[in-house]
C-alpha atoms as a PDB file:
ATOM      1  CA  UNK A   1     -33.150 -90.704 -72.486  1.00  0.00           C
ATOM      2  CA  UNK A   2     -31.389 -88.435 -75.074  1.00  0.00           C
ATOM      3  CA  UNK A   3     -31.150 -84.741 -74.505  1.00  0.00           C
ATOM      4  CA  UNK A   4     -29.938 -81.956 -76.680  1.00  0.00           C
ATOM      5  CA  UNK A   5     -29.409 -78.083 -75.582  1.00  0.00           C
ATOM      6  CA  UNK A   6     -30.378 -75.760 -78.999  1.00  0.00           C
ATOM      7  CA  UNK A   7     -30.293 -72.100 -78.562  1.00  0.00           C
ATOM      8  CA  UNK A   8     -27.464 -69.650 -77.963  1.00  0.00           C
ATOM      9  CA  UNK A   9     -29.080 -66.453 -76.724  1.00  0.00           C
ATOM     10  CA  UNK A  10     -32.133 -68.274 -75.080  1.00  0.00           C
ATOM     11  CA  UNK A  11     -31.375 -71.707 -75.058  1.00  0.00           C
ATOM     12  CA  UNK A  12     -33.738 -74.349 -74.379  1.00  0.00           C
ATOM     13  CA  UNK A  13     -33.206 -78.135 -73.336  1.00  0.00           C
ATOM     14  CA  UNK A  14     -34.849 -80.987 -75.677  1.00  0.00           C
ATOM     15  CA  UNK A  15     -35.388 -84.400 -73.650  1.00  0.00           C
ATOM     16  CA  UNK A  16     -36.182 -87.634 -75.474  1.00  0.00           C
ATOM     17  CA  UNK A  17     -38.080 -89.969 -73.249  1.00  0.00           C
ATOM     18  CA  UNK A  18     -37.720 -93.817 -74.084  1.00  0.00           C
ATOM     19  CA  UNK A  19     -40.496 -96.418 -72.227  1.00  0.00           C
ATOM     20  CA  UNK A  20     -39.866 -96.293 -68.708  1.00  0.00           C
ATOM     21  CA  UNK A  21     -37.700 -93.155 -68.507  1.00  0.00           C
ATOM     22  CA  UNK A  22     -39.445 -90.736 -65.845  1.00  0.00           C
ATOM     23  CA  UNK A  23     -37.964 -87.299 -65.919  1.00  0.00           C
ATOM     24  CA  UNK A  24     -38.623 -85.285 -62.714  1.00  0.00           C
ATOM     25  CA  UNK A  25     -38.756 -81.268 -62.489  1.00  0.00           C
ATOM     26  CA  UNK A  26     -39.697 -78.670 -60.036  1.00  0.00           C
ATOM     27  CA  UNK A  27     -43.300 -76.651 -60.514  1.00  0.00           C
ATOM     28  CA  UNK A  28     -42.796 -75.166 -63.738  1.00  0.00           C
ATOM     29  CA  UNK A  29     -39.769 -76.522 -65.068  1.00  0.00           C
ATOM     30  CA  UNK A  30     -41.716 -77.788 -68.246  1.00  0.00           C
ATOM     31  CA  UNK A  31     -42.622 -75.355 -71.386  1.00  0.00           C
ATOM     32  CA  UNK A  32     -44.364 -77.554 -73.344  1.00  0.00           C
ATOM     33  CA  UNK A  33     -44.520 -82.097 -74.108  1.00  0.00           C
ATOM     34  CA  UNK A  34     -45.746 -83.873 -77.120  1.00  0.00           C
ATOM     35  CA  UNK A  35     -48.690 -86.456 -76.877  1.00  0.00           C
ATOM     36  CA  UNK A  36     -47.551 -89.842 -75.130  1.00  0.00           C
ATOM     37  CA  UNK A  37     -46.167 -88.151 -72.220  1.00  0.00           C
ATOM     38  CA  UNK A  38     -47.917 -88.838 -69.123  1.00  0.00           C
ATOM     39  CA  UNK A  39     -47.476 -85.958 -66.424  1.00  0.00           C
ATOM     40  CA  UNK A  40     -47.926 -86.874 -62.631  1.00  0.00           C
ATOM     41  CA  UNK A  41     -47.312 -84.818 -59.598  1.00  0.00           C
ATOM     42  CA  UNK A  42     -46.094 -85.606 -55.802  1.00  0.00           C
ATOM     43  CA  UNK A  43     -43.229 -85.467 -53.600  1.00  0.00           C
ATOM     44  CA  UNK A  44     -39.455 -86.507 -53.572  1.00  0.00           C
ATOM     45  CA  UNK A  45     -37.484 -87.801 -50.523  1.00  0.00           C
ATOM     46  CA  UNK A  46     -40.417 -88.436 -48.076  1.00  0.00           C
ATOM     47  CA  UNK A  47     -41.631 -85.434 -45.862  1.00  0.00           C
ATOM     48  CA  UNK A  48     -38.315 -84.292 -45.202  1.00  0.00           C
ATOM     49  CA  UNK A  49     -37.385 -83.824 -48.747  1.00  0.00           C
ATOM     50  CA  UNK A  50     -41.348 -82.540 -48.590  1.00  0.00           C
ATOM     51  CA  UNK A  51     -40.420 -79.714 -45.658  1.00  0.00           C
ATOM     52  CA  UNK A  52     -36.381 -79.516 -46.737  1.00  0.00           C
ATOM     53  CA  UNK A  53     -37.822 -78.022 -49.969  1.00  0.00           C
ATOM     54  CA  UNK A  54     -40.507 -75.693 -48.355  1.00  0.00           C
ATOM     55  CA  UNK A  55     -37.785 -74.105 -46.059  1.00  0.00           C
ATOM     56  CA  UNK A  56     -35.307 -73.626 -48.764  1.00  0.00           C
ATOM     57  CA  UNK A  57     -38.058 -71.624 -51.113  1.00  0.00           C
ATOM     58  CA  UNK A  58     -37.723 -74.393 -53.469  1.00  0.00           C
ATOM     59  CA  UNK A  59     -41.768 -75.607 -54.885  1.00  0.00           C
ATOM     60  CA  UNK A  60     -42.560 -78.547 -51.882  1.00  0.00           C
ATOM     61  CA  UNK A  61     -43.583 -80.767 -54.740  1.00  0.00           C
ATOM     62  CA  UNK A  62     -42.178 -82.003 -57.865  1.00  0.00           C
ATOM     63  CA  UNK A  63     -43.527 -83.043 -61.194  1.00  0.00           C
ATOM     64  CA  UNK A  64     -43.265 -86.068 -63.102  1.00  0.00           C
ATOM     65  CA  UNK A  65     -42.870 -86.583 -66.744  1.00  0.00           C
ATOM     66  CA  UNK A  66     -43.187 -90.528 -68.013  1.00  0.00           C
END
């Protein structure tokens, strides 16, 4: 995975994927992807990383970028 920040006054964050890599995000953490990127959604830590999420405000689930 190689990742390089461009911007100054709104900066964004380009991510190269290489086969295998899987990138995770929370709901919405993704502006746009080029074709070959698989996206995939679920949960991280169990159901207490499910519910620890929830009660913090954070989204409950978490997207997947491979």
């Amino acid at each position: 995975m190689q990742y390089v920040v461009k911007g100054s006054l709104m900066p964004i964050l380009e991510i190269t994927l290489n086969q295998g890599d899987v990138l995770w995000t929370e709901q919405g953490g993704m502006s746009w992807m080029n074709d070959g990127i698989r996206m995939d959604t679920g949960g991280r830590g169990g159901i207490g990383g499910f519910i620890g999420r929830m009660v913090s405000g954070e989204s409950a689930w978490i997207t997947y970028y491979i």
